[in-house]
N, C-alpha and C. Protein backbone atom coordinates (compact mmCIF):
# COMPACT_ATOMS: atom_id res chain seq x y z
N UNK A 1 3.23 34.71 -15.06
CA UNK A 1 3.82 33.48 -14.57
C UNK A 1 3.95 33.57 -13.05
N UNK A 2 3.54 32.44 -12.44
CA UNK A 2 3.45 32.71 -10.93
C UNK A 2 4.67 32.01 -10.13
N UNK A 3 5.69 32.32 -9.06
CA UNK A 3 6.57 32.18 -8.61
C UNK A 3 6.31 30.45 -8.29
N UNK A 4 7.30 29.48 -8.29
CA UNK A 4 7.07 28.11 -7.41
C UNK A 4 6.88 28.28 -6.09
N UNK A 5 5.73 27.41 -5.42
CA UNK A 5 5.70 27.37 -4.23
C UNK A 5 7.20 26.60 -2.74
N UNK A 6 7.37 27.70 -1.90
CA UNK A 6 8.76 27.35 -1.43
C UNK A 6 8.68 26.40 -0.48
N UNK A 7 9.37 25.18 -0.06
CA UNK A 7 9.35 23.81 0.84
C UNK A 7 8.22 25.01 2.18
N UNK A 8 8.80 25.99 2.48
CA UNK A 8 7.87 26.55 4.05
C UNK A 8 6.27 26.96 3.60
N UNK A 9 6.30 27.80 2.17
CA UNK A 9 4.94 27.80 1.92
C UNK A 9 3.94 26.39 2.33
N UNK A 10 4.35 25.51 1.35
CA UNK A 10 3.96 23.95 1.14
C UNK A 10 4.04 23.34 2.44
N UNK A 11 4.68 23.76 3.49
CA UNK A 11 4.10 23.05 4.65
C UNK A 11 3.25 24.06 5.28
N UNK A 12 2.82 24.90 5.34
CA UNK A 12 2.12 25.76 5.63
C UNK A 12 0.64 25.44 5.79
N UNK A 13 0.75 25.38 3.75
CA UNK A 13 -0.72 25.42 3.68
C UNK A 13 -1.00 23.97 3.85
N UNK A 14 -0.32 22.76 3.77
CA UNK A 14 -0.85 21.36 4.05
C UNK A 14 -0.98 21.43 5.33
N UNK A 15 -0.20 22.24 6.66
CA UNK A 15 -0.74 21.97 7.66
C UNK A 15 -2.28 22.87 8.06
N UNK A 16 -1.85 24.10 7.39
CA UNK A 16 -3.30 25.00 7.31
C UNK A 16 -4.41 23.61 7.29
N UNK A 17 -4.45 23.11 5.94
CA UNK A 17 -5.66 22.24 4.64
C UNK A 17 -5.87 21.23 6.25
N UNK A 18 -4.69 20.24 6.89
CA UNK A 18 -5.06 19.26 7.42
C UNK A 18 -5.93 19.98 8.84
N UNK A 19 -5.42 20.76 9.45
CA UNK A 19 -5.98 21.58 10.66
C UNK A 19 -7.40 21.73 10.38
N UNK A 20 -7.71 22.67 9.22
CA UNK A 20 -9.12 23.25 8.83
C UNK A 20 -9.91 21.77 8.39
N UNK A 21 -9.34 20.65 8.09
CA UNK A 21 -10.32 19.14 8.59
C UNK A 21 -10.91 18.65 9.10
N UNK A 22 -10.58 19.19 10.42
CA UNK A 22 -10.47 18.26 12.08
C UNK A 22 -11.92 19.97 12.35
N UNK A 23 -11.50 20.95 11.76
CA UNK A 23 -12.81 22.07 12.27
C UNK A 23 -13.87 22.32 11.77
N UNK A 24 -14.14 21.65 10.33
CA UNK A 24 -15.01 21.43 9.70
C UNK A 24 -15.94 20.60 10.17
N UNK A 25 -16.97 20.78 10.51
CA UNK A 25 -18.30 19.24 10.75
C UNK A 25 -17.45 18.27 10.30
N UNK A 26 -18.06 17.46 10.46
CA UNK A 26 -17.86 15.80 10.33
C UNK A 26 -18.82 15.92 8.78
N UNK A 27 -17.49 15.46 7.61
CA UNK A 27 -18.66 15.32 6.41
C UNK A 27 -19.06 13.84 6.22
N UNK A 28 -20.41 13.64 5.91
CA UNK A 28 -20.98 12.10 5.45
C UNK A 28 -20.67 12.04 4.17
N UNK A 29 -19.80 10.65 3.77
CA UNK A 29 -19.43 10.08 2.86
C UNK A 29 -20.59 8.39 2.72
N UNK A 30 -20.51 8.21 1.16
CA UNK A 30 -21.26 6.95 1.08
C UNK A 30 -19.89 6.23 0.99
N UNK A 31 -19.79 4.75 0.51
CA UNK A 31 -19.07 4.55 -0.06
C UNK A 31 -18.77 4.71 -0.97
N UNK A 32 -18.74 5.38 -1.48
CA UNK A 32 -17.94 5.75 -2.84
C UNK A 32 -16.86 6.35 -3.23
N UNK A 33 -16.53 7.00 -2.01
CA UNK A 33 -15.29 7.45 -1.65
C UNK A 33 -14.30 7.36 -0.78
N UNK A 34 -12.79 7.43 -0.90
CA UNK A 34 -11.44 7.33 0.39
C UNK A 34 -10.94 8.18 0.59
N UNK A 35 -10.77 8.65 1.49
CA UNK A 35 -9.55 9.71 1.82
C UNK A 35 -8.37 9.14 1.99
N UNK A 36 -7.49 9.81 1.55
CA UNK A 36 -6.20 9.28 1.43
C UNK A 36 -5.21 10.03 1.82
N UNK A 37 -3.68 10.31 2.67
CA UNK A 37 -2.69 10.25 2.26
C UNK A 37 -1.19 9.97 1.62
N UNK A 38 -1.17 10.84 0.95
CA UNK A 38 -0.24 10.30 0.19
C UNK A 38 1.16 10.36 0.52
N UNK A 39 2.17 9.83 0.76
CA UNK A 39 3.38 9.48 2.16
C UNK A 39 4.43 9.16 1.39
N UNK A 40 5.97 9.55 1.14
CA UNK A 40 6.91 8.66 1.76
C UNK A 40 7.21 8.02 2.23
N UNK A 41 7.65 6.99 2.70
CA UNK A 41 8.60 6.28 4.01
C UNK A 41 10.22 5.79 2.98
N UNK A 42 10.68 6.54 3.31
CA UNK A 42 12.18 6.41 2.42
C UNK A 42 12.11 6.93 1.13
N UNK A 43 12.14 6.24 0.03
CA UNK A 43 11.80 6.73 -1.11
C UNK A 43 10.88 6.15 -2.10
N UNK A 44 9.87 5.65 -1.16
CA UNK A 44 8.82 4.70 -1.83
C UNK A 44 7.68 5.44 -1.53
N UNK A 45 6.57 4.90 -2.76
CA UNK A 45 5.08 5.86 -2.23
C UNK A 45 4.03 4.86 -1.71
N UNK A 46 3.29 5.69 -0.48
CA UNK A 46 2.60 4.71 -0.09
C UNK A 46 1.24 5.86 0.33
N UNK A 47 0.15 4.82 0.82
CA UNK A 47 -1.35 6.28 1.41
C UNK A 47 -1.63 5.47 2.29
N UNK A 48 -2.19 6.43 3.40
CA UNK A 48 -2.55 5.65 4.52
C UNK A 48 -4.00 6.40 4.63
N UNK A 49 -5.22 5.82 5.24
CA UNK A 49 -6.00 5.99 4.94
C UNK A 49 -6.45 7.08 6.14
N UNK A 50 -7.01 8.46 5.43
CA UNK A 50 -7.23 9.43 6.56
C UNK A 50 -7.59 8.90 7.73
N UNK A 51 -8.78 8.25 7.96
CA UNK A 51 -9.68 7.53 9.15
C UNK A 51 -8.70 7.08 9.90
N UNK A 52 -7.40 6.38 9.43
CA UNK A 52 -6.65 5.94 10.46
C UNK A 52 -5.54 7.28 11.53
N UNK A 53 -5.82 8.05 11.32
CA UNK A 53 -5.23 9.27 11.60
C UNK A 53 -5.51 9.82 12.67
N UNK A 54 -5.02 11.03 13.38
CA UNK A 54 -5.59 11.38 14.30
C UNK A 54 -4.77 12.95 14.36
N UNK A 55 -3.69 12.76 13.72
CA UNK A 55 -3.30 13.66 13.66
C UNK A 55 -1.59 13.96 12.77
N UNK A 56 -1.06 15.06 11.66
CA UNK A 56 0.26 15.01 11.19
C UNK A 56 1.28 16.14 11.58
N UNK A 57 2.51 16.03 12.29
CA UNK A 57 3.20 16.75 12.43
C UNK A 57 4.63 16.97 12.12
N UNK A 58 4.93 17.95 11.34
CA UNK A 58 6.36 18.17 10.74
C UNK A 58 7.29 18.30 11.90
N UNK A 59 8.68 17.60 12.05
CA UNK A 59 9.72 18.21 12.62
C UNK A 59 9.45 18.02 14.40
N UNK A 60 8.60 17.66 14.55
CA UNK A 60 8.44 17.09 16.59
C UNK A 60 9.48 16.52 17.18
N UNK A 61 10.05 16.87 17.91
CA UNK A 61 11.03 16.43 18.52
C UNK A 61 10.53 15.32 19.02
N UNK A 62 11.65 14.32 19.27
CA UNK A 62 11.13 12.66 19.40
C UNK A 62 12.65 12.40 20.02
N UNK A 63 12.26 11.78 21.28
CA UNK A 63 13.70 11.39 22.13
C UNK A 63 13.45 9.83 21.91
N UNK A 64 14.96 10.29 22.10
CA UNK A 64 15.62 8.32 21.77
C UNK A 64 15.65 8.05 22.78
N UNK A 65 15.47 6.25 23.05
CA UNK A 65 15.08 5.41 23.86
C UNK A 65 16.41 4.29 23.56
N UNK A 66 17.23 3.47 25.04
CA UNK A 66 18.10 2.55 24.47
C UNK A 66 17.23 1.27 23.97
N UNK A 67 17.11 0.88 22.92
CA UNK A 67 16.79 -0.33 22.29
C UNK A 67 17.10 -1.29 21.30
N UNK A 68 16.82 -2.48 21.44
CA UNK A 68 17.19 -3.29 20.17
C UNK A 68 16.09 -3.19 18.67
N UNK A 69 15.14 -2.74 19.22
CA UNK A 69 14.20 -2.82 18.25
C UNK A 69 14.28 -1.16 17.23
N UNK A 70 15.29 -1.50 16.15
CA UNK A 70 15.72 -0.88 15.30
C UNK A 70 14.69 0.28 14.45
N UNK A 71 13.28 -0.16 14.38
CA UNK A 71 12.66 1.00 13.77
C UNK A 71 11.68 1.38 15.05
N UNK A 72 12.32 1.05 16.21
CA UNK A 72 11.95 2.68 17.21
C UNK A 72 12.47 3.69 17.52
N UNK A 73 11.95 5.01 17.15
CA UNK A 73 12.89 6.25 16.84
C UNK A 73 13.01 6.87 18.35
N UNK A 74 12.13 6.40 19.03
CA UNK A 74 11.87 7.03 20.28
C UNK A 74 10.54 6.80 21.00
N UNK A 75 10.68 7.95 21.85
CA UNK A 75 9.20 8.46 22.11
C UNK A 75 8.75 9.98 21.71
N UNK A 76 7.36 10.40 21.98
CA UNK A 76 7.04 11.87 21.71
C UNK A 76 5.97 12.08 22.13
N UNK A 77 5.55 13.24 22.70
CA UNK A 77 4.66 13.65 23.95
C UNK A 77 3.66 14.55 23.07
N UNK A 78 2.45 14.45 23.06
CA UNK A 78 0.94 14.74 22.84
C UNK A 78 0.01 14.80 23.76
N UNK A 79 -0.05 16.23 23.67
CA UNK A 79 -0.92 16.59 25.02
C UNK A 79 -0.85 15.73 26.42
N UNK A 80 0.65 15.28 26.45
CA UNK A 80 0.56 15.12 28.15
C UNK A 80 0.61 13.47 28.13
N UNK A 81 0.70 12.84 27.22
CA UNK A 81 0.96 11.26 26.81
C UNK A 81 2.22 11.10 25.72
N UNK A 82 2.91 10.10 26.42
CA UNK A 82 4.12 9.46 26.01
C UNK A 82 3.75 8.62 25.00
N UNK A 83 3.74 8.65 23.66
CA UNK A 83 3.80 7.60 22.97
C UNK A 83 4.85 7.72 21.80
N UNK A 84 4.91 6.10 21.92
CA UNK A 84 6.32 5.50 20.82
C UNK A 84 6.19 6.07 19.65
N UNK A 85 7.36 6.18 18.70
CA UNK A 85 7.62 6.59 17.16
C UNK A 85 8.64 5.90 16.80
N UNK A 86 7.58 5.40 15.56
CA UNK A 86 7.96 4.37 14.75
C UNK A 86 8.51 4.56 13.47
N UNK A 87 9.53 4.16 12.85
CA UNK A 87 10.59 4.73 11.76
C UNK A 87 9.46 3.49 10.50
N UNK A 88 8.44 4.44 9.63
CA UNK A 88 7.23 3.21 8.77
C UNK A 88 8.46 2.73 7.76
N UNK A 89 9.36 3.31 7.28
CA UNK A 89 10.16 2.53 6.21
C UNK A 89 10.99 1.58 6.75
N UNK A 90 11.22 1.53 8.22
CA UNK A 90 12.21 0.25 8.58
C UNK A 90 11.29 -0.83 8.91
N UNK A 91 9.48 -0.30 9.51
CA UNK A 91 8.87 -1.77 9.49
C UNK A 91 8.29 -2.25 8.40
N UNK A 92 8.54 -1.27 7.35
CA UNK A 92 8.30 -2.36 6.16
C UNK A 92 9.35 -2.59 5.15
N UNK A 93 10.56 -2.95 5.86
CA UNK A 93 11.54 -3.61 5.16
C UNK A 93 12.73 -2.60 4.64
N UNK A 94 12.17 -1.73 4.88
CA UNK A 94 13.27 -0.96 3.50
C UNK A 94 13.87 0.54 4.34
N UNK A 95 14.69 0.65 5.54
CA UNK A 95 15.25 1.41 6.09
C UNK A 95 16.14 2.01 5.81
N UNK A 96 16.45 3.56 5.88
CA UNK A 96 17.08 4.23 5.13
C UNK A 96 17.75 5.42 6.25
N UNK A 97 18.85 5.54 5.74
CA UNK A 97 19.93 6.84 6.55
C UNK A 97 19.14 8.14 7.04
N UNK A 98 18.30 8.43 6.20
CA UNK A 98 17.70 9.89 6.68
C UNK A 98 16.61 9.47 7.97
N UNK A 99 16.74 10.32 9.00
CA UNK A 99 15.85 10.56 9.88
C UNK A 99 14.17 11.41 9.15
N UNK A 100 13.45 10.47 9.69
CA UNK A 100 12.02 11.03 9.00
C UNK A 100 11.26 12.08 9.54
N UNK A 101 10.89 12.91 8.99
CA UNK A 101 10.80 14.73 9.04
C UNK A 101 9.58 14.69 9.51
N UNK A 102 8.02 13.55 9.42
CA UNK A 102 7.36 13.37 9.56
C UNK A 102 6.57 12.54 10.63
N UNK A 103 6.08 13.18 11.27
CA UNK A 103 5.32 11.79 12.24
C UNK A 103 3.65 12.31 11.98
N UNK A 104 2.99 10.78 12.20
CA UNK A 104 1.76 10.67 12.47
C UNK A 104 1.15 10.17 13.45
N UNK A 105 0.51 10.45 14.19
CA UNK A 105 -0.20 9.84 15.56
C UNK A 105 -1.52 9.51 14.94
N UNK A 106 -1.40 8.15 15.01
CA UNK A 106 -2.98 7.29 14.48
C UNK A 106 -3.54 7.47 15.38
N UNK A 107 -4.56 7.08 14.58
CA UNK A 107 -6.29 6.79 15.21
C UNK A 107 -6.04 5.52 16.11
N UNK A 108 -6.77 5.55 16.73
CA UNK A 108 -7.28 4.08 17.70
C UNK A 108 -5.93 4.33 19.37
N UNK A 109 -6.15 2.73 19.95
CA UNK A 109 -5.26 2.59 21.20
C UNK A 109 -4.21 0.81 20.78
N UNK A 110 -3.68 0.93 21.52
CA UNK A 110 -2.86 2.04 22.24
C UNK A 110 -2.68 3.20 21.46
N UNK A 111 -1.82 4.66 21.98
CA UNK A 111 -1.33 4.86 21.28
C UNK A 111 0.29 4.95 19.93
N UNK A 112 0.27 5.56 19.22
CA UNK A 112 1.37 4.96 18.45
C UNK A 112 1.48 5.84 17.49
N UNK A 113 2.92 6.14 16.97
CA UNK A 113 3.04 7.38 16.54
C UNK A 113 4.16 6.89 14.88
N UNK A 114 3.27 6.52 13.57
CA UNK A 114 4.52 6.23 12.69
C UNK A 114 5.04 7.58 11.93
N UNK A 115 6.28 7.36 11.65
CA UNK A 115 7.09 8.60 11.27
C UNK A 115 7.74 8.05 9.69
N UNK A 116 8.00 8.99 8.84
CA UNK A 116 7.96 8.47 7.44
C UNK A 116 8.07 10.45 6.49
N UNK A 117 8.59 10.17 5.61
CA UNK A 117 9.67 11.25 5.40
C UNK A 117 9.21 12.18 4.46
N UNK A 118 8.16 12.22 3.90
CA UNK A 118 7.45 12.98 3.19
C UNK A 118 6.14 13.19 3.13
N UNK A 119 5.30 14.28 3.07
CA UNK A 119 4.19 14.18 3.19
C UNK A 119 3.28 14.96 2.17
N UNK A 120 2.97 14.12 0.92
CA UNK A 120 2.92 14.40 -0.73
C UNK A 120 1.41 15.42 -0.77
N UNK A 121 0.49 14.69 -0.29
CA UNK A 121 -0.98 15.21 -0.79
C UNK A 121 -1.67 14.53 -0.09
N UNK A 122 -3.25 15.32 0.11
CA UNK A 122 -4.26 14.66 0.59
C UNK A 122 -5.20 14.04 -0.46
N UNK A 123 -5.65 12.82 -0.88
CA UNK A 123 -6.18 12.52 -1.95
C UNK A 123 -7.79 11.97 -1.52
N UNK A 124 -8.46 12.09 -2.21
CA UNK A 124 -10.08 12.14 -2.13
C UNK A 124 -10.25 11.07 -3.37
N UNK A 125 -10.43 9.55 -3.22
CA UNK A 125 -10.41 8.60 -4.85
C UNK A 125 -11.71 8.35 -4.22
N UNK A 126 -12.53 7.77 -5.32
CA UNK A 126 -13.19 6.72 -5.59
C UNK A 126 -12.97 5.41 -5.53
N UNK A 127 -13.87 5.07 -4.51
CA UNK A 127 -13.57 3.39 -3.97
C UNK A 127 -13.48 2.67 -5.17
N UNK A 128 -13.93 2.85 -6.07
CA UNK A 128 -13.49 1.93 -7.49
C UNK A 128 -12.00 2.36 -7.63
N UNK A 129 -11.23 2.70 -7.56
CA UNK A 129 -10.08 3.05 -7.79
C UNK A 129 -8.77 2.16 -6.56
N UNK A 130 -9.31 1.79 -5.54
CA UNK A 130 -8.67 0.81 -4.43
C UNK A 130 -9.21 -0.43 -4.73
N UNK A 131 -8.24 -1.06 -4.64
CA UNK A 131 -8.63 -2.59 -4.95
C UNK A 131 -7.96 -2.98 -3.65
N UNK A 132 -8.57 -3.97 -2.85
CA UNK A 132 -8.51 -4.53 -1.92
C UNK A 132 -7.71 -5.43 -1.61
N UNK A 133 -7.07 -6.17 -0.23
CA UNK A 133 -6.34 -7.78 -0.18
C UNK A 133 -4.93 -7.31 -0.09
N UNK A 134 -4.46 -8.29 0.27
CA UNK A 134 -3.27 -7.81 1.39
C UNK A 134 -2.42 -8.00 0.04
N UNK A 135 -1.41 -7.01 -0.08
CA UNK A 135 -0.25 -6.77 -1.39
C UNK A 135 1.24 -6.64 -0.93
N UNK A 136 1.05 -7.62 0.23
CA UNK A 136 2.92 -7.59 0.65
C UNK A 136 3.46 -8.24 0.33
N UNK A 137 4.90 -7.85 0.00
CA UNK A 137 5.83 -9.16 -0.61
C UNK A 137 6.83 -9.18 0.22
N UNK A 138 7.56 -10.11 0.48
CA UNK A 138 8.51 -10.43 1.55
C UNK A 138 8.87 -9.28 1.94
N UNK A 139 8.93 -8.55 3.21
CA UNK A 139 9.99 -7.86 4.64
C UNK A 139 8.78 -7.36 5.07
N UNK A 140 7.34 -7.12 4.46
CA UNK A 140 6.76 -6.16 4.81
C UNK A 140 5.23 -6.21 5.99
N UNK A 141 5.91 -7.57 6.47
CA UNK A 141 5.43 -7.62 7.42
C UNK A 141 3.17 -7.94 7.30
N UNK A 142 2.95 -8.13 6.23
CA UNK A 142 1.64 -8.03 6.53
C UNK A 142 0.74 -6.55 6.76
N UNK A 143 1.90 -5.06 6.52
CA UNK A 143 0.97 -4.22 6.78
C UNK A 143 0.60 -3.70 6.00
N UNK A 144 0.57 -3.87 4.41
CA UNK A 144 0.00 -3.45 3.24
C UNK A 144 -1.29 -4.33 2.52
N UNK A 145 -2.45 -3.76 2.84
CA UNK A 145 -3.35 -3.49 2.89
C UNK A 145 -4.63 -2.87 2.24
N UNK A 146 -4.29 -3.62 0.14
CA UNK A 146 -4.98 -2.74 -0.36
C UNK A 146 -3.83 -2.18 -1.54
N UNK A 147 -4.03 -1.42 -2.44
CA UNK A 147 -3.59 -0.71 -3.43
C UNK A 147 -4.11 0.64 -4.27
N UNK A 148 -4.54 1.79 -4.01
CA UNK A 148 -4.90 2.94 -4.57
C UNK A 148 -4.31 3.10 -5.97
N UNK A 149 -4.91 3.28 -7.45
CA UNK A 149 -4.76 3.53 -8.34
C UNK A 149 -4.57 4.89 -8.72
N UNK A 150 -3.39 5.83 -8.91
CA UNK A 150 -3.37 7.34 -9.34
C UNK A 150 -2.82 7.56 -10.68
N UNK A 151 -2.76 8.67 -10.68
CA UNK A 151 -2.15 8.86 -11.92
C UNK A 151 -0.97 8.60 -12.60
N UNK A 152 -0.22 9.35 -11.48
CA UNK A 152 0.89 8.81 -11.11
C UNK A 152 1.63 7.10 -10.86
N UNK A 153 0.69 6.61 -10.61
CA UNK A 153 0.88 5.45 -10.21
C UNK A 153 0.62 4.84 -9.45
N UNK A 154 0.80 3.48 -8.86
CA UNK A 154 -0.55 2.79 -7.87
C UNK A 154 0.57 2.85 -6.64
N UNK A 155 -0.35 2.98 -5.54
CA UNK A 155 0.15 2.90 -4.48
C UNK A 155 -0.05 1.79 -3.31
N UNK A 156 0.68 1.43 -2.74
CA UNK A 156 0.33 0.36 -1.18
C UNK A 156 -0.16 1.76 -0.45
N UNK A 157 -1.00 0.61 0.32
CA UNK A 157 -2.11 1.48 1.58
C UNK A 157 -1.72 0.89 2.46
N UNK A 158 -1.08 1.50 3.70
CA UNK A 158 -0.37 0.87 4.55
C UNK A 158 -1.42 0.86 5.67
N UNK A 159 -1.94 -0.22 6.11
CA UNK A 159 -2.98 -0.38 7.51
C UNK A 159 -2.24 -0.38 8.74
N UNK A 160 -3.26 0.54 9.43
CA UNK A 160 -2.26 1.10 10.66
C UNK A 160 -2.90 0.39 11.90
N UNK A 161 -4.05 -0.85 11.59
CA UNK A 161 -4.02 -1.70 13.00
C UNK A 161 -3.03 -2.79 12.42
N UNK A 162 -2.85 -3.31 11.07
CA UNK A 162 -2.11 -4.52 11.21
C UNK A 162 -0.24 -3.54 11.35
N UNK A 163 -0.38 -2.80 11.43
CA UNK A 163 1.30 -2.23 11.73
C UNK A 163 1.41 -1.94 12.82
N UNK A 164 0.36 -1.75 13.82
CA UNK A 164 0.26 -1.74 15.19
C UNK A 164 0.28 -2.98 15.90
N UNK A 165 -0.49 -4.37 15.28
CA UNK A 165 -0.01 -5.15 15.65
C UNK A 165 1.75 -5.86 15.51
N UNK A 166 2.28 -5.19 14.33
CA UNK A 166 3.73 -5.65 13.77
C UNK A 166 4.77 -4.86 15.08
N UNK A 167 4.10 -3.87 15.68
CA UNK A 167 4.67 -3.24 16.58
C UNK A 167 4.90 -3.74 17.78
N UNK A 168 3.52 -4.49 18.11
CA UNK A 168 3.66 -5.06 19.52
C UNK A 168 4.32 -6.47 19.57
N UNK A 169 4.51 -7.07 17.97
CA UNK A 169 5.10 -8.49 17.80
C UNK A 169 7.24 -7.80 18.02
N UNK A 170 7.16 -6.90 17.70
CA UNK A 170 8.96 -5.97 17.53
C UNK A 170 8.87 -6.07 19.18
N UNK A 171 8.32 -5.06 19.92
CA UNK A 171 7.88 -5.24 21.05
C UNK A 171 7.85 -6.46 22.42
N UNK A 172 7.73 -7.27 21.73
CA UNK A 172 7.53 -8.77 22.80
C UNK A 172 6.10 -8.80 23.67
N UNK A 173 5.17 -7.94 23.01
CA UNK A 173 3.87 -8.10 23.46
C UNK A 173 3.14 -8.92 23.10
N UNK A 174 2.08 -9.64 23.81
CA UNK A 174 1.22 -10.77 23.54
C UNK A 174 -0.09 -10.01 22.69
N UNK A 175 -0.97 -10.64 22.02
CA UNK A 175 -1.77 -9.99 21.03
C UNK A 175 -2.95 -9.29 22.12
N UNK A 176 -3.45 -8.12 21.99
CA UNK A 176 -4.56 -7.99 23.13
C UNK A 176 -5.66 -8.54 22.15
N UNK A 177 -7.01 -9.49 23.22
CA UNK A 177 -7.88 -9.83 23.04
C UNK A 177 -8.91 -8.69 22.21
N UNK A 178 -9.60 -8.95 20.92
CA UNK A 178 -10.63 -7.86 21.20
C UNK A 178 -11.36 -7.62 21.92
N UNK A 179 -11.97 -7.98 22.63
CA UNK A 179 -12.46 -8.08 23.89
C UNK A 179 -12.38 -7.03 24.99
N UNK A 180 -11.06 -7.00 25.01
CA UNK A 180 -10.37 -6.24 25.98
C UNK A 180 -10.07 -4.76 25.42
N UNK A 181 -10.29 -4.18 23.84
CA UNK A 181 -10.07 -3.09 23.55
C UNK A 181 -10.64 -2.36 23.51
């Protein structure tokens, strides 16, 4: 019988698994497949889709900023750039007492950093298994994006340009042109 794996093992090797990703070649996928993670934000399950990623880090210190805009946790510094962190369970409705253990720095610009409190598994589905079309129901802003089918149970896929745009609407920013990106 083999001992349970301990909360420090388990972040270990998920940060080991996510690191050894980014050093591997670039693998070609058809469509037929998603990468997925599988996330917290409070006590709800959600996956955000690897591609939107750029990078996951446990425990980063993140300084607070004075503001009205309630799910900004701060800021937090990456290689030498200031970017915001965003509390993902307060912009989609459902904000909760615990400070989130987790941040992610997406893919794309600006940059933008959402933070969200657990960080379950990396999942590899079959595009038959995501069904598509926006699946929000009132608070959630438009950033769910899709639905992943598991075993466990189906999940929202939280899209991290339409939550980037929900950011710059919290924000008081005007929409940038594509054009201009």
């Amino acid at each position: 019988m083999t001992r349970p794996e301990t909360v420090a093992e388990r972040v270990a090797r998920l940060r080991d698994d996510f690191d050894r990703s980014f050093a591997e070649p670039a693998r070609v996928f058809d469509d037929e497949n998603i990468e997925l993670l599988a996330v917290r934000a409070g006590d709800r399950p959600y996956a955000i889709r690897l591609a939107q990623a750029s990078g996951v880090h446990p425990e980063r210190p993140v300084t607070a900023l004075p503001t009205t805009v309630g799910a900004l946790l701060g800021v937090a510094g990456y290689a030498g750039v200031v970017v915001p962190v965003y509390d993902l369970a307060a912009l989609l409705g459902h904000p909760i007492p615990q400070r989130p253990r987790w941040l992610m720095l997406t893919a794309g610009a600006p940059p933008l950093t959402l933070a969200f409190h657990e960080l379950e598994r990396h999942l590899r589905v079959p595009a038959t298994d995501v069904i598509a079309g926006t699946v929000d129901s009132a608070g959630r802003h438009g950033c769910l994006h899709g639905m992943v089918r598991l075993a466990d149970g189906n999940r929202p896929i939280v899209d991290v340009p339409a939550t980037r745009e929900l950011v710059h609407q919290l924000a008081g920013h005007r929409p940038v042109p594509e054009e201009s990106r």
